[in-house]
C-alpha atoms as a PDB file:
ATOM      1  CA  UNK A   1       0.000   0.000   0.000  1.00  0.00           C
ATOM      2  CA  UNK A   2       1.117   3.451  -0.898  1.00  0.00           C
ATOM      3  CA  UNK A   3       1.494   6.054   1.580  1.00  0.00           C
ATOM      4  CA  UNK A   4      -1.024   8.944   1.414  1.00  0.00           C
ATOM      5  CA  UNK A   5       0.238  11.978  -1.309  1.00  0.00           C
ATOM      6  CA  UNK A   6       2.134   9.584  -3.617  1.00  0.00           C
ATOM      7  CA  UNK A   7       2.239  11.017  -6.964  1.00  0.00           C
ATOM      8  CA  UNK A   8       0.728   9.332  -9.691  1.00  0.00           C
ATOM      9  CA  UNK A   9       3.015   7.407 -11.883  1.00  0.00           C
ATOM     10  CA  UNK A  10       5.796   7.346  -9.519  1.00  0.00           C
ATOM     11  CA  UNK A  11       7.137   3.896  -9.076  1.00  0.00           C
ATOM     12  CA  UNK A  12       9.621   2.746  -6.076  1.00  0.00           C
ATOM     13  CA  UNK A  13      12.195  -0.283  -6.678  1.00  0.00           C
ATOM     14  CA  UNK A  14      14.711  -1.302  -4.381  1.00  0.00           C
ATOM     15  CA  UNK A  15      18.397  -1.508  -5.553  1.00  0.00           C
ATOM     16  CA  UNK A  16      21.079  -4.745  -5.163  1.00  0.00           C
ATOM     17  CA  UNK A  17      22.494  -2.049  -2.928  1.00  0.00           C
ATOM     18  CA  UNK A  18      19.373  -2.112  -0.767  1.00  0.00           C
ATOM     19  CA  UNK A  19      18.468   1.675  -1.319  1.00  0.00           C
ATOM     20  CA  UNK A  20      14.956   2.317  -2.647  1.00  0.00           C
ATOM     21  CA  UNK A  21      15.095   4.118  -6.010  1.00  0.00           C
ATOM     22  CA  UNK A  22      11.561   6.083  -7.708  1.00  0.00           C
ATOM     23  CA  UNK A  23      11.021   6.353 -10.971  1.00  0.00           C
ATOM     24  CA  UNK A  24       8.314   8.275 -12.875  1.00  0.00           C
ATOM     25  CA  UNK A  25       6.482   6.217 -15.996  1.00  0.00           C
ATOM     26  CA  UNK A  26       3.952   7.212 -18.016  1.00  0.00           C
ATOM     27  CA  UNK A  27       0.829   4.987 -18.801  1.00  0.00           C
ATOM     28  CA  UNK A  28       1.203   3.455 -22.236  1.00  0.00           C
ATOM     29  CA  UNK A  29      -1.768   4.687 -23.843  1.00  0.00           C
ATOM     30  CA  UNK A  30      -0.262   8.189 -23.345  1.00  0.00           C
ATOM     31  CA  UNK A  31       2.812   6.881 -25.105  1.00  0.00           C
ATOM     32  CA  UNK A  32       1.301   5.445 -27.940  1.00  0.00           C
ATOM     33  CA  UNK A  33      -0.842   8.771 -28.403  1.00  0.00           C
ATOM     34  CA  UNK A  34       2.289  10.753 -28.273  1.00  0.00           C
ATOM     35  CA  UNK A  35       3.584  11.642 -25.122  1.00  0.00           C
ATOM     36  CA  UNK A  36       7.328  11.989 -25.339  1.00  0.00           C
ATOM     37  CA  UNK A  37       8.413  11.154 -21.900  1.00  0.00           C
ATOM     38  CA  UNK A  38       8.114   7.647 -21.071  1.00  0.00           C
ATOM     39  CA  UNK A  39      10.415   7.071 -18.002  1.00  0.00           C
ATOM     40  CA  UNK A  40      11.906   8.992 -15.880  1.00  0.00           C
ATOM     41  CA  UNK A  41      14.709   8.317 -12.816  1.00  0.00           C
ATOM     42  CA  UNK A  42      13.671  10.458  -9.930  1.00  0.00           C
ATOM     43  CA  UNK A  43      16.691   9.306  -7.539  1.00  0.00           C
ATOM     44  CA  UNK A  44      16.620   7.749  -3.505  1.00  0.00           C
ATOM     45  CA  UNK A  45      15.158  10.930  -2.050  1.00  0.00           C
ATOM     46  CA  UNK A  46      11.857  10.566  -1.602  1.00  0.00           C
ATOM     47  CA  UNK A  47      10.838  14.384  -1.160  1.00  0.00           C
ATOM     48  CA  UNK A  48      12.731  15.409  -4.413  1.00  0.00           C
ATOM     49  CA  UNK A  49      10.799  12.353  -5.981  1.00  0.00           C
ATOM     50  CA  UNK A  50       7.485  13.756  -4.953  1.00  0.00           C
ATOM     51  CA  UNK A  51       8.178  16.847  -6.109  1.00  0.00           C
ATOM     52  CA  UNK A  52       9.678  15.903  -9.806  1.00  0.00           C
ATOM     53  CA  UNK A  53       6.709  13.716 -10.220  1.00  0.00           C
ATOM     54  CA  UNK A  54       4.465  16.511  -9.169  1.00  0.00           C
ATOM     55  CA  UNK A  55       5.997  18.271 -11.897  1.00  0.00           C
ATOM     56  CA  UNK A  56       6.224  15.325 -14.546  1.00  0.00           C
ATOM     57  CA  UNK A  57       2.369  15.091 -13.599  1.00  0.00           C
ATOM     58  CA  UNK A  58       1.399  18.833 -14.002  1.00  0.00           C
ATOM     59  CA  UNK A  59       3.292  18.292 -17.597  1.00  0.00           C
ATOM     60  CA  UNK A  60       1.354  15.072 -18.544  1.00  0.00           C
ATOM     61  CA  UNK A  61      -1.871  17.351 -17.577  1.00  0.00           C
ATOM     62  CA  UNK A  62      -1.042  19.869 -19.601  1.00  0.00           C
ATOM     63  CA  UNK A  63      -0.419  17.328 -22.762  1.00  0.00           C
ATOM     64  CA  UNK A  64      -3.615  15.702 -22.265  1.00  0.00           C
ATOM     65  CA  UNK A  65      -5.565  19.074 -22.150  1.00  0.00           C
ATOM     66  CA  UNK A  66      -4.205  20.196 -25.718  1.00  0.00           C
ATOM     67  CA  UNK A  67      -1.386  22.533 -24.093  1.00  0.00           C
ATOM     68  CA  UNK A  68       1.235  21.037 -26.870  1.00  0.00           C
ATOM     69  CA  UNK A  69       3.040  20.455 -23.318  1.00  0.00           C
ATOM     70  CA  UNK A  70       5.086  17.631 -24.588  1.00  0.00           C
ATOM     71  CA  UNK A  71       8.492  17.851 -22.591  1.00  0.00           C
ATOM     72  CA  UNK A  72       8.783  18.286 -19.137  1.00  0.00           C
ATOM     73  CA  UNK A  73       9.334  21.498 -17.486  1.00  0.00           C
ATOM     74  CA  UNK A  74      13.461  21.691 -17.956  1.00  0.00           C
ATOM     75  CA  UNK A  75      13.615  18.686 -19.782  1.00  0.00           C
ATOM     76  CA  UNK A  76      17.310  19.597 -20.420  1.00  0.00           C
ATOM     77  CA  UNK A  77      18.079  20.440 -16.840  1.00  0.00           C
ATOM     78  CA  UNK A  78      17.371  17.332 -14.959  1.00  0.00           C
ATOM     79  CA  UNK A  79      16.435  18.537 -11.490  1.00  0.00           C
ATOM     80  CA  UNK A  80      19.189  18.741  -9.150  1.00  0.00           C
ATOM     81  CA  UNK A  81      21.928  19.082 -11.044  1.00  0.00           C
ATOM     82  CA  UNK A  82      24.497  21.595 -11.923  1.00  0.00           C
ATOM     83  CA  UNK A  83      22.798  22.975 -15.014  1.00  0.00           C
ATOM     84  CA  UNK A  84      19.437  22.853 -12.926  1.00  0.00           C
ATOM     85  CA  UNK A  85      20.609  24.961  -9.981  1.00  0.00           C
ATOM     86  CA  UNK A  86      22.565  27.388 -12.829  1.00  0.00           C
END
Protein backbone atom coordinates (compact mmCIF):
# COMPACT_ATOMS: atom_id res chain seq x y z
CA UNK A 1 0.00 0.00 0.00
CA UNK A 2 1.12 3.45 -0.90
CA UNK A 3 1.49 6.05 1.58
CA UNK A 4 -1.02 8.94 1.41
CA UNK A 5 0.24 11.98 -1.31
CA UNK A 6 2.13 9.58 -3.62
CA UNK A 7 2.24 11.02 -6.96
CA UNK A 8 0.73 9.33 -9.69
CA UNK A 9 3.01 7.41 -11.88
CA UNK A 10 5.80 7.35 -9.52
CA UNK A 11 7.14 3.90 -9.08
CA UNK A 12 9.62 2.75 -6.08
CA UNK A 13 12.20 -0.28 -6.68
CA UNK A 14 14.71 -1.30 -4.38
CA UNK A 15 18.40 -1.51 -5.55
CA UNK A 16 21.08 -4.74 -5.16
CA UNK A 17 22.49 -2.05 -2.93
CA UNK A 18 19.37 -2.11 -0.77
CA UNK A 19 18.47 1.68 -1.32
CA UNK A 20 14.96 2.32 -2.65
CA UNK A 21 15.09 4.12 -6.01
CA UNK A 22 11.56 6.08 -7.71
CA UNK A 23 11.02 6.35 -10.97
CA UNK A 24 8.31 8.27 -12.88
CA UNK A 25 6.48 6.22 -16.00
CA UNK A 26 3.95 7.21 -18.02
CA UNK A 27 0.83 4.99 -18.80
CA UNK A 28 1.20 3.45 -22.24
CA UNK A 29 -1.77 4.69 -23.84
CA UNK A 30 -0.26 8.19 -23.35
CA UNK A 31 2.81 6.88 -25.11
CA UNK A 32 1.30 5.44 -27.94
CA UNK A 33 -0.84 8.77 -28.40
CA UNK A 34 2.29 10.75 -28.27
CA UNK A 35 3.58 11.64 -25.12
CA UNK A 36 7.33 11.99 -25.34
CA UNK A 37 8.41 11.15 -21.90
CA UNK A 38 8.11 7.65 -21.07
CA UNK A 39 10.41 7.07 -18.00
CA UNK A 40 11.91 8.99 -15.88
CA UNK A 41 14.71 8.32 -12.82
CA UNK A 42 13.67 10.46 -9.93
CA UNK A 43 16.69 9.31 -7.54
CA UNK A 44 16.62 7.75 -3.50
CA UNK A 45 15.16 10.93 -2.05
CA UNK A 46 11.86 10.57 -1.60
CA UNK A 47 10.84 14.38 -1.16
CA UNK A 48 12.73 15.41 -4.41
CA UNK A 49 10.80 12.35 -5.98
CA UNK A 50 7.49 13.76 -4.95
CA UNK A 51 8.18 16.85 -6.11
CA UNK A 52 9.68 15.90 -9.81
CA UNK A 53 6.71 13.72 -10.22
CA UNK A 54 4.47 16.51 -9.17
CA UNK A 55 6.00 18.27 -11.90
CA UNK A 56 6.22 15.32 -14.55
CA UNK A 57 2.37 15.09 -13.60
CA UNK A 58 1.40 18.83 -14.00
CA UNK A 59 3.29 18.29 -17.60
CA UNK A 60 1.35 15.07 -18.54
CA UNK A 61 -1.87 17.35 -17.58
CA UNK A 62 -1.04 19.87 -19.60
CA UNK A 63 -0.42 17.33 -22.76
CA UNK A 64 -3.62 15.70 -22.27
CA UNK A 65 -5.56 19.07 -22.15
CA UNK A 66 -4.21 20.20 -25.72
CA UNK A 67 -1.39 22.53 -24.09
CA UNK A 68 1.24 21.04 -26.87
CA UNK A 69 3.04 20.46 -23.32
CA UNK A 70 5.09 17.63 -24.59
CA UNK A 71 8.49 17.85 -22.59
CA UNK A 72 8.78 18.29 -19.14
CA UNK A 73 9.33 21.50 -17.49
CA UNK A 74 13.46 21.69 -17.96
CA UNK A 75 13.62 18.69 -19.78
CA UNK A 76 17.31 19.60 -20.42
CA UNK A 77 18.08 20.44 -16.84
CA UNK A 78 17.37 17.33 -14.96
CA UNK A 79 16.43 18.54 -11.49
CA UNK A 80 19.19 18.74 -9.15
CA UNK A 81 21.93 19.08 -11.04
CA UNK A 82 24.50 21.60 -11.92
CA UNK A 83 22.80 22.98 -15.01
CA UNK A 84 19.44 22.85 -12.93
CA UNK A 85 20.61 24.96 -9.98
CA UNK A 86 22.57 27.39 -12.83
Amino acid sequence: MKPAGWPRYMIAKRLSNGQVAYYWNARNGDIKRGFSLHREPLGVDYGTAISRAGQLNACLDAWREGRKADQSPEASRRFGTIDWWL
